[in-house]
C-alpha atoms as a PDB file:
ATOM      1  CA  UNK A   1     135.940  95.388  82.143  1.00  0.00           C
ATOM      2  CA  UNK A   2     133.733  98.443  83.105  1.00  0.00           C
ATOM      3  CA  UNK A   3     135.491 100.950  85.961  1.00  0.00           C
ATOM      4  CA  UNK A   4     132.039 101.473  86.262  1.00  0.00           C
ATOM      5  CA  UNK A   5     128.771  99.067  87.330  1.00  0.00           C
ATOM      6  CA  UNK A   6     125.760  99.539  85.392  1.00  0.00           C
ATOM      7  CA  UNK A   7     122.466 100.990  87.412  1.00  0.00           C
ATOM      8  CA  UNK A   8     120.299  98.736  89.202  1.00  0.00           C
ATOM      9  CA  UNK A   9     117.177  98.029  87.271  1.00  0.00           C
ATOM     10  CA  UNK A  10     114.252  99.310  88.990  1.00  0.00           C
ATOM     11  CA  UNK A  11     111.695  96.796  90.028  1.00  0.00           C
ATOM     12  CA  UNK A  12     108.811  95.914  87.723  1.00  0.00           C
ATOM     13  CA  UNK A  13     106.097  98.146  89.393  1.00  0.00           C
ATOM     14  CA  UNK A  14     101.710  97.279  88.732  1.00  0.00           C
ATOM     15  CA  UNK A  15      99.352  99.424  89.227  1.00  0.00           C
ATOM     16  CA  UNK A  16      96.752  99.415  92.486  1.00  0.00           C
ATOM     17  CA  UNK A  17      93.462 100.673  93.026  1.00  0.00           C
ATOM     18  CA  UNK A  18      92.300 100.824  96.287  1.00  0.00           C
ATOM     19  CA  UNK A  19      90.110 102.329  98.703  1.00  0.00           C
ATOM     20  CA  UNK A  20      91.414 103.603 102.027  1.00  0.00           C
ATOM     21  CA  UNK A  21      89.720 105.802 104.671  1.00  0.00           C
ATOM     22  CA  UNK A  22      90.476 109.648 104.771  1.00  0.00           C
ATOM     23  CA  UNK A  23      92.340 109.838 107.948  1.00  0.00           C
ATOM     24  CA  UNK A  24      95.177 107.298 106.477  1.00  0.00           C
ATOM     25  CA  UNK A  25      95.013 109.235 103.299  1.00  0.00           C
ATOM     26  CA  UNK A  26      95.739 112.038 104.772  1.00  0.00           C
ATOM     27  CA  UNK A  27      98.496 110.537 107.198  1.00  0.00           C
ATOM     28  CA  UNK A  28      99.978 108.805 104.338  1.00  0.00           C
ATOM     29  CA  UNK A  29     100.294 112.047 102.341  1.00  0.00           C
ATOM     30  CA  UNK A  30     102.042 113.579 105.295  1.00  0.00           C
ATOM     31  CA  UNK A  31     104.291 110.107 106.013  1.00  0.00           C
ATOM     32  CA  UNK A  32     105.301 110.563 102.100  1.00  0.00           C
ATOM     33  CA  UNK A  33     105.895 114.571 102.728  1.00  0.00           C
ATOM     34  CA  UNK A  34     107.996 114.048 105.862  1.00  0.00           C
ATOM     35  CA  UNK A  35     110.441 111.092 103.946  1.00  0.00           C
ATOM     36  CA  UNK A  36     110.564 113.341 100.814  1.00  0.00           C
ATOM     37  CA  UNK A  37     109.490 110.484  98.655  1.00  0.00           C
ATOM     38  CA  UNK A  38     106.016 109.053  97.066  1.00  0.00           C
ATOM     39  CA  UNK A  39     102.483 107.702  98.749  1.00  0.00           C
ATOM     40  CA  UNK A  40     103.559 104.625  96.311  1.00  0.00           C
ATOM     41  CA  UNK A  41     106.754 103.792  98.013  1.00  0.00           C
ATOM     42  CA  UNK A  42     105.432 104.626 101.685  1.00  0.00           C
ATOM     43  CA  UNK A  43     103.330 102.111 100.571  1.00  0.00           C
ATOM     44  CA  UNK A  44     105.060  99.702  99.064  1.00  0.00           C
ATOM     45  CA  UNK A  45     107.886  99.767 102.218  1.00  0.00           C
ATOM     46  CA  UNK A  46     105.287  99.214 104.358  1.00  0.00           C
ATOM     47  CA  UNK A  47     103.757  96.416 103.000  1.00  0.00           C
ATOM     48  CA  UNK A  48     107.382  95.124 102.801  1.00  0.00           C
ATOM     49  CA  UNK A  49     107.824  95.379 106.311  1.00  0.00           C
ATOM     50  CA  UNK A  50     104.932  94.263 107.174  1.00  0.00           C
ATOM     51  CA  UNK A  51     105.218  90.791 105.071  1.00  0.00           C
ATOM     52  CA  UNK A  52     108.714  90.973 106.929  1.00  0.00           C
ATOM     53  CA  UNK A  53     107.326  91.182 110.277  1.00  0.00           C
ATOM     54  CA  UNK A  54     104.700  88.375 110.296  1.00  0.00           C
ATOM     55  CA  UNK A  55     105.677  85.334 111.287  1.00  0.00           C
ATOM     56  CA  UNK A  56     102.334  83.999 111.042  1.00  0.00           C
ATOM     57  CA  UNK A  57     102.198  85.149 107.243  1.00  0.00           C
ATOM     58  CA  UNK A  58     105.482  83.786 106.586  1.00  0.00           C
ATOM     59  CA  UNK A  59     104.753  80.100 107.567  1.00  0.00           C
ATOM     60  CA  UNK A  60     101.177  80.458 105.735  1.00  0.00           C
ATOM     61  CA  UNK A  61     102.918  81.886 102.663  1.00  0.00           C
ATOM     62  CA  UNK A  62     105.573  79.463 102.782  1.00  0.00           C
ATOM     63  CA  UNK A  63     102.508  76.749 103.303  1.00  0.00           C
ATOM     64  CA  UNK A  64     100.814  78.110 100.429  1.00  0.00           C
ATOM     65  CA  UNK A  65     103.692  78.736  97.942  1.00  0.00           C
ATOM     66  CA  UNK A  66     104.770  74.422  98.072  1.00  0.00           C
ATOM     67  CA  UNK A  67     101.039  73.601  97.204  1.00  0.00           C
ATOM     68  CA  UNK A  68     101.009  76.005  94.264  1.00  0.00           C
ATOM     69  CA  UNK A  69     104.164  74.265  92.830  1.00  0.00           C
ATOM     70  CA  UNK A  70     102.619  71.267  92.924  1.00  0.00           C
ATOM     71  CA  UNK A  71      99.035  71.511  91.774  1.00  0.00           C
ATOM     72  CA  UNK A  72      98.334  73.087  88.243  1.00  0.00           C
ATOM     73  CA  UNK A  73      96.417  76.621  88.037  1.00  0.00           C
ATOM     74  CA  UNK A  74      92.638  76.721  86.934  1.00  0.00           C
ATOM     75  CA  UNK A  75      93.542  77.954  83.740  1.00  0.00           C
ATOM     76  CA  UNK A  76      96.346  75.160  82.927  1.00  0.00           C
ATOM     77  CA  UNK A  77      93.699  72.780  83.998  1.00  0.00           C
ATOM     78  CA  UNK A  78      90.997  74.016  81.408  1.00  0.00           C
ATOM     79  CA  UNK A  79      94.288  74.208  78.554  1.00  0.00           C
ATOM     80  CA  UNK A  80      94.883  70.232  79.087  1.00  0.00           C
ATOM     81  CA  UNK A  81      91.609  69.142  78.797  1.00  0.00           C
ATOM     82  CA  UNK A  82      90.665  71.445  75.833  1.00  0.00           C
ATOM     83  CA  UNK A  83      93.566  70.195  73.933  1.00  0.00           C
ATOM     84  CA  UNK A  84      92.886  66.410  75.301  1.00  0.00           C
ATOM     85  CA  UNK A  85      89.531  66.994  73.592  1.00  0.00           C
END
């Protein structure tokens, strides 16, 4: 047995393009300057907390996330019937 734990592994991370008005730019350069850390995790936290903090969202998501185990994506859809064919 280890004395030591491995490292966590880092989450998987995508890639975003987006558009965003200058003045939050600029704030979230400053937000990321002030925390010592990146405009991608100022980001990402704060899209974390704000899933977190929505209730509304949460019920909606949780909504949402039963019907999508149940039904079959567009693209399974279009698999099954080319292969029926």
């Amino acid at each position: 047995m280890p004395v030591l734990k491995s490292p966590p592994r880092p989450p998987k991370n995508e890639t975003l393009q987006l558009r965003i008005e200058e003045e939050v730019k600029s704030k979230l350069e400053k937000y990321a300057e002030f925390i010592d850390s990146s405009e991608s995790y100022v980001v990402s936290e704060a899209l974390k907390l704000l899933f977190r903090k929505d209730h509304d969202f949460r019920t909606w998501l949780e909504v949402h996330a039963e019907n999508n185990e149940h039904e079959p994506s567009a693209g399974n859809a279009l698999f099954e019937v080319a292969r029926k064919a």
